[in-house]
PDB file of N, CA and C in Angstrom:
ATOM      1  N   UNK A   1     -44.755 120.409 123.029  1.00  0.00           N
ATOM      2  CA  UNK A   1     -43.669 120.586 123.981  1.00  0.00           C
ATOM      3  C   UNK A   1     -44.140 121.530 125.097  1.00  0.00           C
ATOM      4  N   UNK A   2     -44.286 120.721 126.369  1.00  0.00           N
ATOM      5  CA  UNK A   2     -44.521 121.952 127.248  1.00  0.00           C
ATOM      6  C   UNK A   2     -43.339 122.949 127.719  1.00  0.00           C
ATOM      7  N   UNK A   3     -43.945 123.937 127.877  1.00  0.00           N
ATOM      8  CA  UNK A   3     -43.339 125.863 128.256  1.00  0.00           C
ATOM      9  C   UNK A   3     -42.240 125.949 129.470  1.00  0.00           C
ATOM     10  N   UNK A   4     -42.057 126.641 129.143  1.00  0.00           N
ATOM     11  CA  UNK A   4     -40.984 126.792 131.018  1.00  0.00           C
ATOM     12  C   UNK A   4     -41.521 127.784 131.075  1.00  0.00           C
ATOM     13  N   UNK A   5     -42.254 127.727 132.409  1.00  0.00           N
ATOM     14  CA  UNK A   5     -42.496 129.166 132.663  1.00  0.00           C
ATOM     15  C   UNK A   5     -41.618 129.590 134.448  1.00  0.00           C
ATOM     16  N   UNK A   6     -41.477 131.469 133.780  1.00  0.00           N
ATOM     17  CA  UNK A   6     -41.040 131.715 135.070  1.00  0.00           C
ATOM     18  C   UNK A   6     -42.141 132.526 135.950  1.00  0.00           C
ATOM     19  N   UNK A   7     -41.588 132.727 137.186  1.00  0.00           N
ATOM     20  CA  UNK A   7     -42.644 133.202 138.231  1.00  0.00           C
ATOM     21  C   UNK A   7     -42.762 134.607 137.875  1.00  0.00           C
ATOM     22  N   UNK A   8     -44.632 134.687 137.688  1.00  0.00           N
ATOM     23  CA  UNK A   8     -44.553 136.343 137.662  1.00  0.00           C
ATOM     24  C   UNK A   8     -43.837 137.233 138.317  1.00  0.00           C
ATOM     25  N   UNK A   9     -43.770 138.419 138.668  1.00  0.00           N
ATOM     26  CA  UNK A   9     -43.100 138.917 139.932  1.00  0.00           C
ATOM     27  C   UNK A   9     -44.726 139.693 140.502  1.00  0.00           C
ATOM     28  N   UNK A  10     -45.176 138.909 140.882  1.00  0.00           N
ATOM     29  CA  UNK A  10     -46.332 139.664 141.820  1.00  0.00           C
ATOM     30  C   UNK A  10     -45.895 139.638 143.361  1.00  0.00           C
ATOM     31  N   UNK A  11     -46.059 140.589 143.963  1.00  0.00           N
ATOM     32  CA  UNK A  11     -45.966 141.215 145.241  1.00  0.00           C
ATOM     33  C   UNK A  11     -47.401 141.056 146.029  1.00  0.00           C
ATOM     34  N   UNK A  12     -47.948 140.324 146.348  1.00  0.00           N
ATOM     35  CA  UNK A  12     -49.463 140.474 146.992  1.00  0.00           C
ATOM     36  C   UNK A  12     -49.535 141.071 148.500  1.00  0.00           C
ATOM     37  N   UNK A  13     -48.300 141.596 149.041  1.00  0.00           N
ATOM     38  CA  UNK A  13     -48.382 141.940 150.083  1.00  0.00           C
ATOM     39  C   UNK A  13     -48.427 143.722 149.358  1.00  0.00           C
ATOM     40  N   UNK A  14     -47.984 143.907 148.009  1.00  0.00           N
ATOM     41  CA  UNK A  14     -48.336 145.478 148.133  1.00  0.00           C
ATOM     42  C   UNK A  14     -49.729 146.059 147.582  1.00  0.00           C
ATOM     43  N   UNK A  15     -50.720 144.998 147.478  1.00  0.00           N
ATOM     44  CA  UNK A  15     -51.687 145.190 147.503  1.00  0.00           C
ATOM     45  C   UNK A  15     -52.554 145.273 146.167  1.00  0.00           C
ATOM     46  N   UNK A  16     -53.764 145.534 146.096  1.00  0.00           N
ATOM     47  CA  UNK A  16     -54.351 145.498 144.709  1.00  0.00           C
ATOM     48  C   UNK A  16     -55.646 146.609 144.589  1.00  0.00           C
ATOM     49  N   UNK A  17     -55.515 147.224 143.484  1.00  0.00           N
ATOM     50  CA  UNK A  17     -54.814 146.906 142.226  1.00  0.00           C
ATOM     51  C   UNK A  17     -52.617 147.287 142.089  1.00  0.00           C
ATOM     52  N   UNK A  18     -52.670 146.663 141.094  1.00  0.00           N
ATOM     53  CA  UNK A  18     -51.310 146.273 141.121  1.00  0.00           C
ATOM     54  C   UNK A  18     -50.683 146.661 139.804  1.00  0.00           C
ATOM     55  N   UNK A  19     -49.327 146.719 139.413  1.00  0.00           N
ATOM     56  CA  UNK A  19     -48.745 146.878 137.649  1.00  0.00           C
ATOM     57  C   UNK A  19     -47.715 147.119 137.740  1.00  0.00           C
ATOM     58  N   UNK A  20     -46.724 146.548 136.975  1.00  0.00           N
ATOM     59  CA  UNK A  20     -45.159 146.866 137.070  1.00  0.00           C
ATOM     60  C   UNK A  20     -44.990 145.762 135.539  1.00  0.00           C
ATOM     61  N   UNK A  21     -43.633 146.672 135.230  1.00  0.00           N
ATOM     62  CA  UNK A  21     -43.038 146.330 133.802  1.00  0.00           C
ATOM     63  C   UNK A  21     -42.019 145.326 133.840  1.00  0.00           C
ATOM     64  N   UNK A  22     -42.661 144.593 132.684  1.00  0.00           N
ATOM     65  CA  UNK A  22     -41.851 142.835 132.755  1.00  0.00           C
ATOM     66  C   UNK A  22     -41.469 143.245 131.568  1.00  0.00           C
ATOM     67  N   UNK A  23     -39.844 142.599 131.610  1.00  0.00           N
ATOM     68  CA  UNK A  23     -39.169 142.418 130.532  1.00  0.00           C
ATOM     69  C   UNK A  23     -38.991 140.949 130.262  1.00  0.00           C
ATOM     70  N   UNK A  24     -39.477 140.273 128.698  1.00  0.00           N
ATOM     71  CA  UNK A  24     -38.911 139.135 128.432  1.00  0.00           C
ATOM     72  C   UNK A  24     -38.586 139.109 127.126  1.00  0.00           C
ATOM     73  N   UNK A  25     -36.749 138.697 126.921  1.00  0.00           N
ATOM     74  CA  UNK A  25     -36.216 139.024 125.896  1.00  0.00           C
ATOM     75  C   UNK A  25     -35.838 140.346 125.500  1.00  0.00           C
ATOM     76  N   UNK A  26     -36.405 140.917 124.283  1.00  0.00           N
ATOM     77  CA  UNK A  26     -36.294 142.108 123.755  1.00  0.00           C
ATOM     78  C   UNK A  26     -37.210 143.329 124.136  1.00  0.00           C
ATOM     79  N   UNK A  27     -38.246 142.671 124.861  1.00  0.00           N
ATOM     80  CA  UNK A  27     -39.754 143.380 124.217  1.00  0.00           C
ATOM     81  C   UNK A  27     -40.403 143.532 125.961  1.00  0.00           C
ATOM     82  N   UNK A  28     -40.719 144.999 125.975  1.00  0.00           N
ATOM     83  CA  UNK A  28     -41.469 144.772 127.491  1.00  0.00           C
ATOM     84  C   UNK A  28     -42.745 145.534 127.331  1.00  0.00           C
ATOM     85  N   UNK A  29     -43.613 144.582 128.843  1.00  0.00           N
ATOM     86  CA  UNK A  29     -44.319 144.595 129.092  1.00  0.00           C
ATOM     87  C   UNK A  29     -45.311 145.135 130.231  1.00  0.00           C
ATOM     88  N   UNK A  30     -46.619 145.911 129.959  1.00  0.00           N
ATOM     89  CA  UNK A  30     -46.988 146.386 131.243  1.00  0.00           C
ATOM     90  C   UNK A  30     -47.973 145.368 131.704  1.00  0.00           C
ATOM     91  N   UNK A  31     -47.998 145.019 132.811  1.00  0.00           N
ATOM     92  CA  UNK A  31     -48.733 144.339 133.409  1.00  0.00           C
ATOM     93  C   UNK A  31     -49.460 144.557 134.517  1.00  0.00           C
ATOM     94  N   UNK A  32     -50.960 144.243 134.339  1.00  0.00           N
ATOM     95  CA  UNK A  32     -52.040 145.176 135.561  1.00  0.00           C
ATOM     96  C   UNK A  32     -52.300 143.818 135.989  1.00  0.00           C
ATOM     97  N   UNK A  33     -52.800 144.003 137.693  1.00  0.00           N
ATOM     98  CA  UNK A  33     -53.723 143.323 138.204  1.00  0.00           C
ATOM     99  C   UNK A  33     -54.532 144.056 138.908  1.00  0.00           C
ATOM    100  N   UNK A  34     -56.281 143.541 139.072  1.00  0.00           N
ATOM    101  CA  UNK A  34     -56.738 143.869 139.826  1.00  0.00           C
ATOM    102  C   UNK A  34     -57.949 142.887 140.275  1.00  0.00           C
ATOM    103  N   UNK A  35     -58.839 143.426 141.449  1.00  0.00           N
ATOM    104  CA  UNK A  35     -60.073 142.324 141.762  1.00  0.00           C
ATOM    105  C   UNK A  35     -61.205 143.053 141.665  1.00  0.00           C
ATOM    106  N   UNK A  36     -61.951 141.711 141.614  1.00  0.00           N
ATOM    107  CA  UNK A  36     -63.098 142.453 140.988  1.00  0.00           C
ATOM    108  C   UNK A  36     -64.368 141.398 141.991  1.00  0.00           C
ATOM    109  N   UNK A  37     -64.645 142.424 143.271  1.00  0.00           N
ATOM    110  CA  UNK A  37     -65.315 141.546 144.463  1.00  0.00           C
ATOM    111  C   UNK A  37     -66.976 142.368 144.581  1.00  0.00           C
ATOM    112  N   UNK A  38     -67.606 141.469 145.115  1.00  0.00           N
ATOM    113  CA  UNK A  38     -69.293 142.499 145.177  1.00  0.00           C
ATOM    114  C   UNK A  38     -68.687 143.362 146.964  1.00  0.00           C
ATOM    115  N   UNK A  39     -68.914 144.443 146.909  1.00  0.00           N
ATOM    116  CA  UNK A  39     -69.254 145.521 148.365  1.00  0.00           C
ATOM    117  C   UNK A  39     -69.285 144.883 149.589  1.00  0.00           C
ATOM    118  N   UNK A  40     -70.360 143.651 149.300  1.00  0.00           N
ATOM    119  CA  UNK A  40     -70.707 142.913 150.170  1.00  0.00           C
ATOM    120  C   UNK A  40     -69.713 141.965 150.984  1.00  0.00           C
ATOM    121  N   UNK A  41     -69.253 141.046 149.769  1.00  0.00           N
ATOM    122  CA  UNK A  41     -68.381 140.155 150.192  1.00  0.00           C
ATOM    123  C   UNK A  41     -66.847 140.941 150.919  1.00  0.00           C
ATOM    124  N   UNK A  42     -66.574 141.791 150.021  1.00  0.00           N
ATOM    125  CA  UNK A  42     -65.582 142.511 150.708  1.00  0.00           C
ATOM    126  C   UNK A  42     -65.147 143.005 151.977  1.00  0.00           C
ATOM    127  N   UNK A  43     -66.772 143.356 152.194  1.00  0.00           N
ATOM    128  CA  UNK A  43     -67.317 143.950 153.594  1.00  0.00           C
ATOM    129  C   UNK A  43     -66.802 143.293 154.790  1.00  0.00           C
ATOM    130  N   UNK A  44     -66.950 141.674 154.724  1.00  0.00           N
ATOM    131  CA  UNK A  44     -66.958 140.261 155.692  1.00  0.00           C
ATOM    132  C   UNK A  44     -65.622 139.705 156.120  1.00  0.00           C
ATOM    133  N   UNK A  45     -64.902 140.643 155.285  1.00  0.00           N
ATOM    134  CA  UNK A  45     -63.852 140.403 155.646  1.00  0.00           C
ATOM    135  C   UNK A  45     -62.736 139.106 155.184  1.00  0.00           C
ATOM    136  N   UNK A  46     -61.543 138.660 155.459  1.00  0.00           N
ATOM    137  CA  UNK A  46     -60.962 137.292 155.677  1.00  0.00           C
ATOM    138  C   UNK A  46     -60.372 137.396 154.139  1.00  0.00           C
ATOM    139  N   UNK A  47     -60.020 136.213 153.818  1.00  0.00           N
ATOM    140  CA  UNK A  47     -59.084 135.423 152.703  1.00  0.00           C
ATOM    141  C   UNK A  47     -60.356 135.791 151.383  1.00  0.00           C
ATOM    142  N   UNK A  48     -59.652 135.561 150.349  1.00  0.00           N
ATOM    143  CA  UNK A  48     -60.672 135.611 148.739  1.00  0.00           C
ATOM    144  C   UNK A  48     -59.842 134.804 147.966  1.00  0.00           C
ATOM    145  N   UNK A  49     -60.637 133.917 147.845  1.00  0.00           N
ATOM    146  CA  UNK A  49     -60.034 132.714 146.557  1.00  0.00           C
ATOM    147  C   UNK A  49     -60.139 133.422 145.308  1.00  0.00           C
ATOM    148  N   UNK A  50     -59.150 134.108 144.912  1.00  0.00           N
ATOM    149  CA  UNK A  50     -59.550 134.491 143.194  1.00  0.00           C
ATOM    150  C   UNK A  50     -60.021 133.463 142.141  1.00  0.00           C
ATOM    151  N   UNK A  51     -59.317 132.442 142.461  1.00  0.00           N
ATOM    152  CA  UNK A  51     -59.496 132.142 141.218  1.00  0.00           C
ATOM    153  C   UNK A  51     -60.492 130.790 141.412  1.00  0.00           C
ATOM    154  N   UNK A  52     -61.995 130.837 141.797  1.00  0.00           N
ATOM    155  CA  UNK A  52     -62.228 129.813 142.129  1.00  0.00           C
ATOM    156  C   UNK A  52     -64.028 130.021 142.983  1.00  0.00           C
ATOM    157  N   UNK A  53     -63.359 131.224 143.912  1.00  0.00           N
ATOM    158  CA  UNK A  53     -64.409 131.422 145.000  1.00  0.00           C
ATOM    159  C   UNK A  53     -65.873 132.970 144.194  1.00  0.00           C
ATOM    160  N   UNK A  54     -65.787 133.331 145.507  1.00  0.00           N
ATOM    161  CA  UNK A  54     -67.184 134.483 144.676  1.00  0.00           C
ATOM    162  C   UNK A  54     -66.106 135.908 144.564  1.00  0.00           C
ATOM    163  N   UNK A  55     -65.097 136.010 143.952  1.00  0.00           N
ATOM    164  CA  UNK A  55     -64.314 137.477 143.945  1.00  0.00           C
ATOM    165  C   UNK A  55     -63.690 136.944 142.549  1.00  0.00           C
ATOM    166  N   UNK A  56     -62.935 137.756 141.909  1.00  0.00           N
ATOM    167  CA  UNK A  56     -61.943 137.358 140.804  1.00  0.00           C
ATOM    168  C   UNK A  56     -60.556 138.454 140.760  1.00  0.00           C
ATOM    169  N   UNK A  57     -60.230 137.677 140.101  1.00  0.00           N
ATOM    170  CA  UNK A  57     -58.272 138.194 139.755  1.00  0.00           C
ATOM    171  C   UNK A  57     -58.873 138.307 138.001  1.00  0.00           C
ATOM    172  N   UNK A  58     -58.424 140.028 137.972  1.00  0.00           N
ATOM    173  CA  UNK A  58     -58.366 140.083 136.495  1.00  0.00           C
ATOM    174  C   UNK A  58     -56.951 140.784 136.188  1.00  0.00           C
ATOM    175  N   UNK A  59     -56.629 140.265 134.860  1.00  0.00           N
ATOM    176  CA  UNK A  59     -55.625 140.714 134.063  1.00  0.00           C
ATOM    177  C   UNK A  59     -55.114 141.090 133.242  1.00  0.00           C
ATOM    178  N   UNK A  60     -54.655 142.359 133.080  1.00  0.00           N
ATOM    179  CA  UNK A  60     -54.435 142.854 131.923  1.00  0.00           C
ATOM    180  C   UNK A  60     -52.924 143.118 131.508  1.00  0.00           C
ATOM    181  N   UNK A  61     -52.503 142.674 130.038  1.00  0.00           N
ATOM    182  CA  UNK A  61     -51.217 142.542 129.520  1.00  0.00           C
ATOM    183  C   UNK A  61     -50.862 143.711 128.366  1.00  0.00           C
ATOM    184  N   UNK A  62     -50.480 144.513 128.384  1.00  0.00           N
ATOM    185  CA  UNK A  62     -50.023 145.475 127.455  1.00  0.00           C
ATOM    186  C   UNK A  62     -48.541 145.308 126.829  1.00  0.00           C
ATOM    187  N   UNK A  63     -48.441 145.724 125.382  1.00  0.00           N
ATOM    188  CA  UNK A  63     -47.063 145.681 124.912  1.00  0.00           C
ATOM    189  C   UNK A  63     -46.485 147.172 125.034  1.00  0.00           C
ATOM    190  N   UNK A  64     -44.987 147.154 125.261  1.00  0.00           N
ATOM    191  CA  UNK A  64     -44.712 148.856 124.844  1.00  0.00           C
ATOM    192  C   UNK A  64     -44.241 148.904 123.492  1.00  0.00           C
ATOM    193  N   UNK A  65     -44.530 149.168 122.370  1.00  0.00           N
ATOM    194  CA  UNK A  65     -44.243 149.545 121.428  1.00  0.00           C
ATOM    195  C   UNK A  65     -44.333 150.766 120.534  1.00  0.00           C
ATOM    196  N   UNK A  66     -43.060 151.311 120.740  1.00  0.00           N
ATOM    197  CA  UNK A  66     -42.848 152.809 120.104  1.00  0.00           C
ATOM    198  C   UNK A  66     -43.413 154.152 120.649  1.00  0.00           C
ATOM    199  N   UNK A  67     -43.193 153.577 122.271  1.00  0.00           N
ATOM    200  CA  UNK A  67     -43.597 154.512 122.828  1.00  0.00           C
ATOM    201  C   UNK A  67     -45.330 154.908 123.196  1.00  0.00           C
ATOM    202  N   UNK A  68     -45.705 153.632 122.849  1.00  0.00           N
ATOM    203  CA  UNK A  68     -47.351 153.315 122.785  1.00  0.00           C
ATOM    204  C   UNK A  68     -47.604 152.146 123.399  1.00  0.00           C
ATOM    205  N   UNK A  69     -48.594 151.955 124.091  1.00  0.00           N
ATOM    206  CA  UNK A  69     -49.140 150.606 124.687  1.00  0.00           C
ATOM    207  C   UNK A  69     -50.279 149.725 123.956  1.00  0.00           C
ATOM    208  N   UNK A  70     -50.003 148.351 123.515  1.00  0.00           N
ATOM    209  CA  UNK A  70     -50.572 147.744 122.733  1.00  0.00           C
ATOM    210  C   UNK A  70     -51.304 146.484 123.585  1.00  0.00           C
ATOM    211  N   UNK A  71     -52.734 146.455 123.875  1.00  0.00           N
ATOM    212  CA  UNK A  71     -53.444 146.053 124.662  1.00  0.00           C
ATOM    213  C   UNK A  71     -53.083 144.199 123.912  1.00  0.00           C
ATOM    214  N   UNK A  72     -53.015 143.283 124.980  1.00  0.00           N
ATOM    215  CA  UNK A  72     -52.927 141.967 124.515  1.00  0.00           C
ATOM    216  C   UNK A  72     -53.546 140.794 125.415  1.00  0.00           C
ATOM    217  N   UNK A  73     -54.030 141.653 126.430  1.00  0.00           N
ATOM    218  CA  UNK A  73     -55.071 140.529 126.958  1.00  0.00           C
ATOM    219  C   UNK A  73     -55.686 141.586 128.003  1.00  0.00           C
ATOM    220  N   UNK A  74     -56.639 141.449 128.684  1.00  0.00           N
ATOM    221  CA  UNK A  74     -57.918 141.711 129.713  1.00  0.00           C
ATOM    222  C   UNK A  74     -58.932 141.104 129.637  1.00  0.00           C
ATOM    223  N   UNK A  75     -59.113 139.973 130.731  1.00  0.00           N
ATOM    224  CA  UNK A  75     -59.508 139.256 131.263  1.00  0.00           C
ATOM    225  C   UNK A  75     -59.435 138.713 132.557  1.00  0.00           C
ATOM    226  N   UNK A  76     -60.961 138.274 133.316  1.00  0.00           N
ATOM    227  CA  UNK A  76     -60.491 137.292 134.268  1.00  0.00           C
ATOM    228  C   UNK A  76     -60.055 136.130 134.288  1.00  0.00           C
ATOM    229  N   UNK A  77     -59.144 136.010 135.442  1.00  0.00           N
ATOM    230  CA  UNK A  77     -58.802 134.389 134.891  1.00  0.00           C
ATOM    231  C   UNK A  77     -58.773 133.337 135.899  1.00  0.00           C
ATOM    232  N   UNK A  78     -58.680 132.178 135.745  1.00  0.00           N
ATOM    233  CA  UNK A  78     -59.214 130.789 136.393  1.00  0.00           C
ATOM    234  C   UNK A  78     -57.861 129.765 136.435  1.00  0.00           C
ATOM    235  N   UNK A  79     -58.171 129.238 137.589  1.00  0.00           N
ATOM    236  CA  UNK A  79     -56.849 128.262 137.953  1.00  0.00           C
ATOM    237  C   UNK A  79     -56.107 127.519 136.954  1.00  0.00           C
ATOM    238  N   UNK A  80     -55.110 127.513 136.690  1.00  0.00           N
ATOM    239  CA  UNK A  80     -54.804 126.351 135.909  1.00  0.00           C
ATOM    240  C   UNK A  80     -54.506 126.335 133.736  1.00  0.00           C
ATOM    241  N   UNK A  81     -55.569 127.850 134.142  1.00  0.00           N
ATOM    242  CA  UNK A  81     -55.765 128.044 132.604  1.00  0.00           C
ATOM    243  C   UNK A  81     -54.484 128.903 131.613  1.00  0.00           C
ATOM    244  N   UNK A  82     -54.151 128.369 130.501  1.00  0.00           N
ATOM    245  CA  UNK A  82     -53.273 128.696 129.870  1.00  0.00           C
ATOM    246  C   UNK A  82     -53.758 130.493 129.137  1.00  0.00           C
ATOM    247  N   UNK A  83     -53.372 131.440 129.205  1.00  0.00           N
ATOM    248  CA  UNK A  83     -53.378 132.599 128.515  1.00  0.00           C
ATOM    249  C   UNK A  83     -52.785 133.018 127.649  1.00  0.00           C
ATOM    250  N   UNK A  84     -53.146 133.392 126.070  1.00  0.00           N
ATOM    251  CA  UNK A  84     -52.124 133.575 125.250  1.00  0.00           C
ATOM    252  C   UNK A  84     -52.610 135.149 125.618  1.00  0.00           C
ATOM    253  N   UNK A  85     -51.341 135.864 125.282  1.00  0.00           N
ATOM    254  CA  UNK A  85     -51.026 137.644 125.167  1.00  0.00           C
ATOM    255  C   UNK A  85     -49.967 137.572 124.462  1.00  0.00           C
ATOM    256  N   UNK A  86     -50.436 138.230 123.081  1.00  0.00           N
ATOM    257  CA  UNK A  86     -49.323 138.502 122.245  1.00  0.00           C
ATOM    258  C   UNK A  86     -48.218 136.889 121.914  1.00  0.00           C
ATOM    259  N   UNK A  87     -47.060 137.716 122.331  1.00  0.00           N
ATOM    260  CA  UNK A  87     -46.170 136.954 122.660  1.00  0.00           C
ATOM    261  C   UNK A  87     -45.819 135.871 124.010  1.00  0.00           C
ATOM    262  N   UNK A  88     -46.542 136.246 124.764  1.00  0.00           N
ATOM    263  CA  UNK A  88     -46.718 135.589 126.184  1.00  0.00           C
ATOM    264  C   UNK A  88     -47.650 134.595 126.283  1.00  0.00           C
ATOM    265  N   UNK A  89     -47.211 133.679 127.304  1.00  0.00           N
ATOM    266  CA  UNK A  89     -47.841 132.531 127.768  1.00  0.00           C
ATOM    267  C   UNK A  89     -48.293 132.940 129.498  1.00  0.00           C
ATOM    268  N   UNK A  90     -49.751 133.201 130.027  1.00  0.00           N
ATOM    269  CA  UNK A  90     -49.592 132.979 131.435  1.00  0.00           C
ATOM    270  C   UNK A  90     -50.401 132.046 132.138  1.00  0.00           C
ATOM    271  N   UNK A  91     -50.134 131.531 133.162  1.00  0.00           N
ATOM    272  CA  UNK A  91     -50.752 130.907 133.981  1.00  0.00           C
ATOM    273  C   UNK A  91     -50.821 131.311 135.360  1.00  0.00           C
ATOM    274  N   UNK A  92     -51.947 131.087 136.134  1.00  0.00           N
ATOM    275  CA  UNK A  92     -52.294 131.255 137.342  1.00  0.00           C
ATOM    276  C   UNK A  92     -52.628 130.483 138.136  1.00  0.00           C
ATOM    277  N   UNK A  93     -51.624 129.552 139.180  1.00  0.00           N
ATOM    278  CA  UNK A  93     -51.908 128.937 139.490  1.00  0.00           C
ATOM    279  C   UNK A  93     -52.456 129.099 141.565  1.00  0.00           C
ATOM    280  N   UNK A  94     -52.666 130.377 141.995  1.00  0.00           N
ATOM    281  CA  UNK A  94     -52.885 130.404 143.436  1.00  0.00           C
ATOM    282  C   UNK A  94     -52.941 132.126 143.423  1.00  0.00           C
ATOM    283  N   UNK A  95     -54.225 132.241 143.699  1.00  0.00           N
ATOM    284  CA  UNK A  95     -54.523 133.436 143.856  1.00  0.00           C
ATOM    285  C   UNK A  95     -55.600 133.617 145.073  1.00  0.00           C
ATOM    286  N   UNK A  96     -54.821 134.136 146.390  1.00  0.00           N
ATOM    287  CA  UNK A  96     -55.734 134.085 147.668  1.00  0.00           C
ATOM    288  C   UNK A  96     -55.501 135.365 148.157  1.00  0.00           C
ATOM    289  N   UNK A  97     -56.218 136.332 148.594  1.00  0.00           N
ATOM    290  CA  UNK A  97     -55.752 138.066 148.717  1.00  0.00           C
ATOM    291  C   UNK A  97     -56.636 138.020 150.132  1.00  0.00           C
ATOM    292  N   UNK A  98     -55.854 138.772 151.022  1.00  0.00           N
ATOM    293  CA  UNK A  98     -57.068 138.967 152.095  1.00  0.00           C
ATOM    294  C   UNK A  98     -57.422 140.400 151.706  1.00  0.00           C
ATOM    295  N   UNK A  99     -58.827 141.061 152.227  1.00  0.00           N
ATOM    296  CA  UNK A  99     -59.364 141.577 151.871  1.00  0.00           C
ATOM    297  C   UNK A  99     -58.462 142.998 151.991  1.00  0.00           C
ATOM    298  N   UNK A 100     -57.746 143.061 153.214  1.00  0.00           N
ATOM    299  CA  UNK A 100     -56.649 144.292 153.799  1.00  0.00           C
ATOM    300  C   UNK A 100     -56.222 144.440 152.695  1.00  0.00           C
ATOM    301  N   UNK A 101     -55.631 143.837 151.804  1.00  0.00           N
ATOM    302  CA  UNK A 101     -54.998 143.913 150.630  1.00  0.00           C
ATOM    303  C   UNK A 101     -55.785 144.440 149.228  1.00  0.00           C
ATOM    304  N   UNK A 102     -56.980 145.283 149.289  1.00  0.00           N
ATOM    305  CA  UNK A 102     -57.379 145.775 148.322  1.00  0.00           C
ATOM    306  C   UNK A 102     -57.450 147.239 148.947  1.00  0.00           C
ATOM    307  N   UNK A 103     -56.796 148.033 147.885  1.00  0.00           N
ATOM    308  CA  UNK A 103     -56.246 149.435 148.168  1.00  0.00           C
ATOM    309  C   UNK A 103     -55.361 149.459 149.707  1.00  0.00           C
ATOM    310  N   UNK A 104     -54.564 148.286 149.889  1.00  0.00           N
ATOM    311  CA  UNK A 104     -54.029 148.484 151.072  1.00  0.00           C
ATOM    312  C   UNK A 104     -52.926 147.938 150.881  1.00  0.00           C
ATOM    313  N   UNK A 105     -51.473 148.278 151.355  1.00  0.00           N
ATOM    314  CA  UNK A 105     -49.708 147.660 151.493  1.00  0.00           C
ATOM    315  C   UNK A 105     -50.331 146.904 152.974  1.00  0.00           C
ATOM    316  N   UNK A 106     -49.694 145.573 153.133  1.00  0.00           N
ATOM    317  CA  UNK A 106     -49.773 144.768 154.172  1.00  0.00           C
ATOM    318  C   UNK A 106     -49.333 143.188 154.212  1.00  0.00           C
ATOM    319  N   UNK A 107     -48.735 143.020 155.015  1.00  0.00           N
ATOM    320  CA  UNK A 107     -48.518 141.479 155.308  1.00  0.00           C
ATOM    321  C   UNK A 107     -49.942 140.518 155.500  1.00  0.00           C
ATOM    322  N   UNK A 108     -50.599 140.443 155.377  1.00  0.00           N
ATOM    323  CA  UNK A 108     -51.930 139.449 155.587  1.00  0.00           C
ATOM    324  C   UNK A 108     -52.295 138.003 155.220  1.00  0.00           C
ATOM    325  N   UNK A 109     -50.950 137.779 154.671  1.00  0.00           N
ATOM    326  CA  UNK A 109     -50.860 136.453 154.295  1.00  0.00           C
ATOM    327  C   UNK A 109     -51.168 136.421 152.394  1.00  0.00           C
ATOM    328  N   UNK A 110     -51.536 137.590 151.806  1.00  0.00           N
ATOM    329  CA  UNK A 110     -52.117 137.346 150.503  1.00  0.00           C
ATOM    330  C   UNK A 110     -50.761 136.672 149.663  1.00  0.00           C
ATOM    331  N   UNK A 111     -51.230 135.802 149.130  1.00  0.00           N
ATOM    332  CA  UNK A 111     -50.406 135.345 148.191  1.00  0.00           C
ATOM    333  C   UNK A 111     -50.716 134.936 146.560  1.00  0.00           C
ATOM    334  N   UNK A 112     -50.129 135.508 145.338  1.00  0.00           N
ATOM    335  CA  UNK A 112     -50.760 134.865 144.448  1.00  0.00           C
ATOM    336  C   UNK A 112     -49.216 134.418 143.312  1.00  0.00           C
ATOM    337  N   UNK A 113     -49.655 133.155 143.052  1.00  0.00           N
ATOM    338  CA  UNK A 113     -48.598 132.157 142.076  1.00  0.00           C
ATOM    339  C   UNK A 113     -48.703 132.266 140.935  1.00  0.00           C
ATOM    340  N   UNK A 114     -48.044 132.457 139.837  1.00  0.00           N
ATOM    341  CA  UNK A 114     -48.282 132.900 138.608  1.00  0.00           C
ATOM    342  C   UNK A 114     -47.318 133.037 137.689  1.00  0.00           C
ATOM    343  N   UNK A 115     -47.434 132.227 136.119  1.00  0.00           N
ATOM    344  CA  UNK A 115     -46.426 131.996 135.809  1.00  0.00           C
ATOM    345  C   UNK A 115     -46.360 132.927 134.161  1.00  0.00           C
ATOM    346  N   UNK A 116     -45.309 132.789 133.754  1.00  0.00           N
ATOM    347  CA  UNK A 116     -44.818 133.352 132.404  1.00  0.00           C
ATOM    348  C   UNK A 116     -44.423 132.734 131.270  1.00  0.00           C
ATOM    349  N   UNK A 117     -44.292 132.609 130.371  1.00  0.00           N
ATOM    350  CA  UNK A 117     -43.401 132.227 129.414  1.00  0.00           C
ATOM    351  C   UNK A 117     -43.513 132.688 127.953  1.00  0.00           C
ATOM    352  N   UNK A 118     -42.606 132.500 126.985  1.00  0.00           N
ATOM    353  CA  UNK A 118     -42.560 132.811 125.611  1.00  0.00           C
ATOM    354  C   UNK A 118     -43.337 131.575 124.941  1.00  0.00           C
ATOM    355  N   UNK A 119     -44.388 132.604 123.512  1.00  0.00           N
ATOM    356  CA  UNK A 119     -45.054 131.385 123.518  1.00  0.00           C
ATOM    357  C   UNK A 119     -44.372 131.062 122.276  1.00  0.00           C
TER     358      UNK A 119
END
């Protein structure tokens, strides 16, 4: 049976690295993003295909439990691909950051699509 998933809540205009707490159901969650580009490429400026081109979108999923954070995924990840964490299902389906957008708040067009669900 396929998942319903809902839209992460990523913000790519406030820049990266990134993390804010998702609640689904009972049980919440911390959630990191960040990229992981060579000096070089960064340097040149323009758009970065995360999930695809020479930069990456990595992700990391933590549980809060009892006042403790319980690590459940870190990894990079790739278009299309299903992620189990814990209890979570994610997918990533459009991850394009312009470069302004690493250690920077800005409109630049970055956008990244990304989904959720209970697995």
């Amino acid at each position: 049976m396929p998942r319903t998933y809902l839209r992460l809540p990523v913000d790519a205009d406030e820049g990266f690295p990134q993390s804010f707490r998702l609640q689904l159901g009972t049980l919440v969650y911390l959630v990191e993003l960040y990229v992981n580009v060579a000096e070089e490429r960064a340097a040149e400026g323009g758009a970065l295909d995360l999930l695809g081109g020479d930069a990456f979108l990595v992700a990391r999923v933590l549980r809060e439990d009892s006042g403790r954070l319980v690590p459940l995924l870190h990894r990079k990840v790739a278009r299309g691909l299903e992620y189990a964490a814990g209890e979570l299902s994610l997918v990533f389906k459009e991850a394009v950051v312009d470069v302004r957008n690493l250690n920077g708040v800005g409109a630049y067009g970055s956008r990244v699509v990304a989904g959720v669900a209970a697995r």
